[in-house]
Protein backbone atom coordinates (compact mmCIF):
# COMPACT_ATOMS: atom_id res chain seq x y z
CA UNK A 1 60.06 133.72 99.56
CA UNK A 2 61.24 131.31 101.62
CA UNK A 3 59.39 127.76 102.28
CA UNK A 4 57.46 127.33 105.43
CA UNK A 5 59.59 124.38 105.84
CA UNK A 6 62.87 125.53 105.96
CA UNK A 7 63.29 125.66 109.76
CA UNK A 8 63.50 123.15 112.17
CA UNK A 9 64.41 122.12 115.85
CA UNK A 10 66.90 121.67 117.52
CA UNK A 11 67.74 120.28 120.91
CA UNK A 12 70.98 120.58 122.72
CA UNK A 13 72.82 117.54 123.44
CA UNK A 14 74.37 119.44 126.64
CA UNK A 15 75.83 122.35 128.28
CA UNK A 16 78.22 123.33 125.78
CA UNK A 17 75.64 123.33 122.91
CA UNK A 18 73.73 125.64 125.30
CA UNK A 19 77.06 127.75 126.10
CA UNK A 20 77.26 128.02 122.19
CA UNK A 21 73.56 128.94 121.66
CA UNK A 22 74.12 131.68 124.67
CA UNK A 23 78.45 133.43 122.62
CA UNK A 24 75.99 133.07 119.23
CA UNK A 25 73.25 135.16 120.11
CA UNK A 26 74.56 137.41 123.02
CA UNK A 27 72.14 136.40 125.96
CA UNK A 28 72.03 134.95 129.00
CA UNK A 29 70.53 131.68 128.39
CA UNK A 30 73.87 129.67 129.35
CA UNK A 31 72.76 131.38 133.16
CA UNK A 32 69.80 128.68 132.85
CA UNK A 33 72.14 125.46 132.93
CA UNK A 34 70.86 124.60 135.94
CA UNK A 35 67.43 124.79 135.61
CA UNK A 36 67.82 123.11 132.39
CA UNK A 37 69.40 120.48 133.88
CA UNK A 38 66.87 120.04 136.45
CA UNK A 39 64.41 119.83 134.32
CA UNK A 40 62.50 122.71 135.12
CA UNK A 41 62.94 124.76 132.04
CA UNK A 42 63.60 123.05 128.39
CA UNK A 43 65.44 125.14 126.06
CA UNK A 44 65.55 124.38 122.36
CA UNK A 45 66.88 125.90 118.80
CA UNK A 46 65.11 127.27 116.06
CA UNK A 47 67.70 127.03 113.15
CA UNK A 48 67.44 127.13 109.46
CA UNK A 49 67.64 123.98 107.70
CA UNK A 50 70.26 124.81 104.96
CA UNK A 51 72.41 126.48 107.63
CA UNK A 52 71.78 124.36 110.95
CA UNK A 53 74.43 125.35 112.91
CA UNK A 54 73.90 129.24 113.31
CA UNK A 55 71.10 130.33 115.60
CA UNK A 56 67.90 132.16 115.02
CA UNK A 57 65.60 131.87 117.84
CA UNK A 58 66.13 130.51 121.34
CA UNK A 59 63.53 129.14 122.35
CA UNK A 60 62.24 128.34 126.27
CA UNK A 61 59.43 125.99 127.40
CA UNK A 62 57.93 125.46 130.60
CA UNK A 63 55.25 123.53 131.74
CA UNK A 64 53.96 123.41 128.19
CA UNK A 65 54.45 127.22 126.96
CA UNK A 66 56.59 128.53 125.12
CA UNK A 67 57.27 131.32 127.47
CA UNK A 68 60.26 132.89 125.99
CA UNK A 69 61.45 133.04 122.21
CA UNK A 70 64.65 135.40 121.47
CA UNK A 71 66.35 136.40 118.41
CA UNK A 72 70.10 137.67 118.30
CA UNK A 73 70.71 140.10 121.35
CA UNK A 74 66.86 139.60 122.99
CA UNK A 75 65.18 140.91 119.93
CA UNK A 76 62.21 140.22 118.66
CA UNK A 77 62.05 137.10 116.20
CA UNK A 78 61.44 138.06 112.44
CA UNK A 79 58.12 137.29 111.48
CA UNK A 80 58.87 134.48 109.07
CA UNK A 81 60.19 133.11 111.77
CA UNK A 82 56.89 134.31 114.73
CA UNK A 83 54.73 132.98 111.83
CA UNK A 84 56.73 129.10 112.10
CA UNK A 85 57.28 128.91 115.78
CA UNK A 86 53.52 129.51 116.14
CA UNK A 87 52.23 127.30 113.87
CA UNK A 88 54.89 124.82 115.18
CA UNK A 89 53.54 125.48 118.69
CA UNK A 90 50.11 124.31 117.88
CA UNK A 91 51.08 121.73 116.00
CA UNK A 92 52.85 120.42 119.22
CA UNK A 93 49.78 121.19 121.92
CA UNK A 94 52.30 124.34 123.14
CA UNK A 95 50.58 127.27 124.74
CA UNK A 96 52.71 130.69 124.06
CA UNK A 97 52.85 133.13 126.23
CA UNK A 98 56.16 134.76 124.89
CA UNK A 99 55.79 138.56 124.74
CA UNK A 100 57.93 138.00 121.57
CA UNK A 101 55.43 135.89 119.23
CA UNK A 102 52.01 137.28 118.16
């Protein structure tokens, strides 16, 4: 099985990282540029850590919860990865309130 520590996150460094998250997992997130940009709405990456680049979960905080966390298409995370973004999550004082993580 694989180690609980094989993931990681990952921040975007600007649109265009956001703009690739959106063309690698077919969603909409690129849509929240602006928010993002306001500051209203942080986005980040889950990603493995032998193979940083592709995406596994997008995830979206506000106000201190995750409230959204997507896998390829809007599906459902796998749980390896449910079971790491939650105990990441606590570990960081994040409430979750993603339908997606249980």
């Amino acid at each position: 099985g694989r180690s609980q520590d094989n993931y990681l996150i990952r921040m975007p460094t600007g649109a265009d990282d956001i703009r690739d998250e959106a063309d690698q997992m077919h969603h909409c997130v690129a849509t929240y540029i602006p928010q993002i940009e306001a500051g209203e709405k942080i986005v980040m990456f889950m990603r493995d850590k032998d193979d940083p680049d592709k995406s596994l979960v997008t995830v979206e905080v506000i106000d201190g919860a995750i409230t959204q966390a997507y896998a390829q298409r809007d599906t459902e995370p796998s749980i390896p990865c449910q079971v790491w973004l939650t105990k990441w999550a606590a570990k960081k004082n994040l409430r979750i309130t993603a339908v997606t993580l249980r």
